[in-house]
N, C-alpha and C. Protein backbone atom coordinates (compact mmCIF):
# COMPACT_ATOMS: atom_id res chain seq x y z
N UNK A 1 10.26 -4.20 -5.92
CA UNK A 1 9.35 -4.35 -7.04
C UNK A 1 10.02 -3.75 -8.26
N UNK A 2 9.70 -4.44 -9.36
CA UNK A 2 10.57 -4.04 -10.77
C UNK A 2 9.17 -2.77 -10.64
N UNK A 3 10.24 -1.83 -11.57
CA UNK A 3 9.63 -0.41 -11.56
C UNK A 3 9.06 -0.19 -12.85
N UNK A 4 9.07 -1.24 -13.51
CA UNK A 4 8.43 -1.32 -14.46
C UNK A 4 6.70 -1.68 -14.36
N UNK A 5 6.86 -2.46 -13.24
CA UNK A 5 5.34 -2.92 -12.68
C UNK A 5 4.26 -1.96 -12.13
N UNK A 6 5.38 -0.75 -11.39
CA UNK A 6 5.07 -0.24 -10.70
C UNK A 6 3.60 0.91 -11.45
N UNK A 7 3.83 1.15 -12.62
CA UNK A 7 2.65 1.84 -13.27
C UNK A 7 1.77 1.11 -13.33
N UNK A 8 1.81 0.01 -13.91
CA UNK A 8 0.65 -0.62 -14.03
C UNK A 8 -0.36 -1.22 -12.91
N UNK A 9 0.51 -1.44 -11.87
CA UNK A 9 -0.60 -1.32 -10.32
C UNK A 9 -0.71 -0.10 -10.11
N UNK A 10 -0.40 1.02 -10.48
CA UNK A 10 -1.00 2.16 -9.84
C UNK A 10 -2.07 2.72 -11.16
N UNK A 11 -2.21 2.44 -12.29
CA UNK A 11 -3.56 2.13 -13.14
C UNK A 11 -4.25 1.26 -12.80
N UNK A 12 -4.29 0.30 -11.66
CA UNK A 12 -4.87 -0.98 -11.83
C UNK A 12 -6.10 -0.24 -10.45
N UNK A 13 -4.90 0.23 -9.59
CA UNK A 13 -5.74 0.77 -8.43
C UNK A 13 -6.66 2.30 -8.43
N UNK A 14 -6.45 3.01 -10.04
CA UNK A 14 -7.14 4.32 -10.21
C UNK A 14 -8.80 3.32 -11.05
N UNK A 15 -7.92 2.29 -11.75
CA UNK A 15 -9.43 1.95 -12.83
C UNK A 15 -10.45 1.24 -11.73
N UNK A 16 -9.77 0.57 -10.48
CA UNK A 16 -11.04 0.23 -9.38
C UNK A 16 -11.56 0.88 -9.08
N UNK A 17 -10.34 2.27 -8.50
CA UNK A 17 -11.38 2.95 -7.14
C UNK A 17 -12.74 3.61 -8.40
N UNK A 18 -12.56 3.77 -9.72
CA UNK A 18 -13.40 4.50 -10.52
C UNK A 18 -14.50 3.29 -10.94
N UNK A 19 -14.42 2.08 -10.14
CA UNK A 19 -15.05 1.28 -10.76
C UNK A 19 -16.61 0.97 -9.29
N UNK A 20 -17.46 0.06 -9.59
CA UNK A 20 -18.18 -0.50 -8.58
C UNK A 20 -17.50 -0.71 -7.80
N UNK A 21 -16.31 -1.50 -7.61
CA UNK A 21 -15.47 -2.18 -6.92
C UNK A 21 -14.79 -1.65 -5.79
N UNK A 22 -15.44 -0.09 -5.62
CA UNK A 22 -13.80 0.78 -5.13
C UNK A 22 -13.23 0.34 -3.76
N UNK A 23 -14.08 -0.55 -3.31
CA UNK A 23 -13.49 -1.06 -2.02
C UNK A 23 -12.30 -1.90 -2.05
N UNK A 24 -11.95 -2.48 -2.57
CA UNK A 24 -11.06 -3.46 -3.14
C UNK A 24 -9.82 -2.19 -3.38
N UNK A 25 -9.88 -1.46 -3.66
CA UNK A 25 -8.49 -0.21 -4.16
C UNK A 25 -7.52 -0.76 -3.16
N UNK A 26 -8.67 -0.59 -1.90
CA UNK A 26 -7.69 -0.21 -0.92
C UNK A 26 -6.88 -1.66 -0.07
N UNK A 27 -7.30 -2.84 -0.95
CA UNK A 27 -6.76 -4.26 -0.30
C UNK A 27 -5.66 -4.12 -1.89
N UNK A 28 -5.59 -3.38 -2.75
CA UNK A 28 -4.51 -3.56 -3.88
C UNK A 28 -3.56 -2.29 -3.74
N UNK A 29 -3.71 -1.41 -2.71
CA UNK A 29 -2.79 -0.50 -2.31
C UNK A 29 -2.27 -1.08 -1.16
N UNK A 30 -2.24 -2.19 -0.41
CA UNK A 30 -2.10 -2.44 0.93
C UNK A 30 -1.22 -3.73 -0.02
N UNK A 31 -1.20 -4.72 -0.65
CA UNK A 31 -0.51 -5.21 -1.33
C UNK A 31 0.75 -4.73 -2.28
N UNK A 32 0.34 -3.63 -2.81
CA UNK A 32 2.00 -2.78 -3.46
C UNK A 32 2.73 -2.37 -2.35
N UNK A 33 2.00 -2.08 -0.90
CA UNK A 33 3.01 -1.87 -0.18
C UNK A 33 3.99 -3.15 0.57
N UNK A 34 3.46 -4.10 0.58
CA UNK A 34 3.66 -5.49 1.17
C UNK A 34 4.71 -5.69 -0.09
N UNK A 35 4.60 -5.35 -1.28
CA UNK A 35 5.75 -6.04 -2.29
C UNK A 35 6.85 -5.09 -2.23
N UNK A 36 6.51 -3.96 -2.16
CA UNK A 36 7.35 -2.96 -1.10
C UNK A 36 8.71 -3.75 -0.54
N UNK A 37 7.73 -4.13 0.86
CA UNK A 37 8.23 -4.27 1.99
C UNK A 37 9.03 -5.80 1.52
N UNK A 38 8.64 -6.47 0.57
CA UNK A 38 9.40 -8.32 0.64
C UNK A 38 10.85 -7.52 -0.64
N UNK A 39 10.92 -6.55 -1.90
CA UNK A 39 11.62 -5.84 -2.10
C UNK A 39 12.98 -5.19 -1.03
N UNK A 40 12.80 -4.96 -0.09
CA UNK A 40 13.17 -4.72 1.10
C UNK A 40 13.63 -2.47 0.59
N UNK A 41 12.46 -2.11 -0.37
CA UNK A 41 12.24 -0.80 -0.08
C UNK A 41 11.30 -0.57 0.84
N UNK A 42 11.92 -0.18 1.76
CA UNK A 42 10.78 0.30 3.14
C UNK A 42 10.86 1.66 2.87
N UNK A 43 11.46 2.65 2.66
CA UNK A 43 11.00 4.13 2.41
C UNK A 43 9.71 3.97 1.42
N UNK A 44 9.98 3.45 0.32
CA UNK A 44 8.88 3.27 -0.78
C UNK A 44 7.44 2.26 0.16
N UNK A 45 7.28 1.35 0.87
CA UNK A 45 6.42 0.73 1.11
C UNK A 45 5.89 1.83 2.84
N UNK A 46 6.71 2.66 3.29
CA UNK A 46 6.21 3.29 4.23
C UNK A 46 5.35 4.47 3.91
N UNK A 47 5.97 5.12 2.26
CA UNK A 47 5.05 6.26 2.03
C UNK A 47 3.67 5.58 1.69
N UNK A 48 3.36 4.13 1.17
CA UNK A 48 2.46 3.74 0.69
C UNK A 48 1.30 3.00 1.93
N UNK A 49 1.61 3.36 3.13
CA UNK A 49 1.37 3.33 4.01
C UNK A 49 0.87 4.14 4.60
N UNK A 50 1.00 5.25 4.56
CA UNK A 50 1.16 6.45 4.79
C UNK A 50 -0.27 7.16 4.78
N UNK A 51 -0.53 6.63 3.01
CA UNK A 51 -1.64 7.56 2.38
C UNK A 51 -3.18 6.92 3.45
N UNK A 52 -2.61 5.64 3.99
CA UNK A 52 -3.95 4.80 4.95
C UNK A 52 -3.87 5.69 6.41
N UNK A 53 -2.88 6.62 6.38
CA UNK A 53 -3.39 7.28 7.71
C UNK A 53 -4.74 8.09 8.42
N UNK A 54 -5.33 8.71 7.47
CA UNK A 54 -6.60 9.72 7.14
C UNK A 54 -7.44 8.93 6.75
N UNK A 55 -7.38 7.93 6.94
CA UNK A 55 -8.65 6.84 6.03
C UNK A 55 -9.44 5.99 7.05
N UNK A 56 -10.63 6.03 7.09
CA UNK A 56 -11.48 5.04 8.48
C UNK A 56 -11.49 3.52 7.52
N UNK A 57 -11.31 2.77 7.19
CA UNK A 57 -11.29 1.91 6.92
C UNK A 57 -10.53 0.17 7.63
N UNK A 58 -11.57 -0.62 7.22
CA UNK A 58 -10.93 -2.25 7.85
C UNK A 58 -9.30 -2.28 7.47
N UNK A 59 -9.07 -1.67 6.00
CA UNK A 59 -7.56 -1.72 5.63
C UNK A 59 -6.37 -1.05 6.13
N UNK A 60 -7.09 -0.09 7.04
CA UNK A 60 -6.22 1.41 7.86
C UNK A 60 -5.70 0.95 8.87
N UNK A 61 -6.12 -0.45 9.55
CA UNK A 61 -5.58 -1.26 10.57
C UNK A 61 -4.67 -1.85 10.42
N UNK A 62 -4.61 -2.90 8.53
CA UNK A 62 -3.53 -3.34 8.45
C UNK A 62 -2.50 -2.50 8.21
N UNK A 63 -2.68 -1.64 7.32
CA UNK A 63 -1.74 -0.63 7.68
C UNK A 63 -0.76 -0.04 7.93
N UNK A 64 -2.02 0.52 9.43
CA UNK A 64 -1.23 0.75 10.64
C UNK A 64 -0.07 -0.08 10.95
N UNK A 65 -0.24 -1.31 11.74
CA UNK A 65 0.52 -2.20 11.53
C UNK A 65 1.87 -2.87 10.79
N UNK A 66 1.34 -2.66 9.45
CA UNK A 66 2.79 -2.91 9.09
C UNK A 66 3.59 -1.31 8.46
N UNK A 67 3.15 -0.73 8.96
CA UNK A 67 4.28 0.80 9.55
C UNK A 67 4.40 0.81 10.53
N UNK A 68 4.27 -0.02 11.54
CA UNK A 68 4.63 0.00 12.99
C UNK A 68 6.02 -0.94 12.70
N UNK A 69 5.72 -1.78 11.84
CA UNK A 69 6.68 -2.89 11.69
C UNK A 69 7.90 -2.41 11.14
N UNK A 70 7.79 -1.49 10.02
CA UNK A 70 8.89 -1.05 9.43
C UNK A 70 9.23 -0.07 10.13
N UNK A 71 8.71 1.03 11.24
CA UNK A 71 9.62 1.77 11.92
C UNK A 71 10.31 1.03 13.22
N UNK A 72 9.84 -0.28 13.52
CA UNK A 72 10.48 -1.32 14.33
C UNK A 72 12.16 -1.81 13.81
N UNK A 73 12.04 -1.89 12.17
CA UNK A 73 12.98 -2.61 11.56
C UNK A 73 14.05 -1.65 11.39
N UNK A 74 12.94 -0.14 11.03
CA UNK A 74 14.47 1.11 10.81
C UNK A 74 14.85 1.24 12.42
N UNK A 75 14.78 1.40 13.30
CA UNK A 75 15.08 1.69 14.20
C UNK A 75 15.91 0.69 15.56
């Protein structure tokens, strides 16, 4: 991901979670990590992964998942 982008999805995902919407944060944090991962920064898309560990949520599954995938790929 150009790192130029990179602020502006992480304002995009503070003005939701502060919004009605805040459920949605967490399907636009699960997407910066997926652009992450097609980037082919997996350190950067694993920490963003990461933060879904402590979280009960439908999105904590996907996740899970694709950090299973990238410690599949480092390893």
């Amino acid at each position: 991901m150009c790192f130029c982008v990179l602020p502006g999805y992480n304002w995009c995902v503070d003005a939701i979670k502060a919004s009605n919407h805040s459920l949605l944060a967490s399907d636009l944090e699960i997407n910066k990590a997926v652009m992450f991962l097609k980037q082919k920064e997996l350190s950067q898309a694993a920490d963003a992964l990461r933060a879904f560990e402590k979280k009960e949520t439908k999105v904590a599954s996907a996740a899970a998942t694709n950090l299973a995938f990238i410690h599949f790929l480092v390893s």
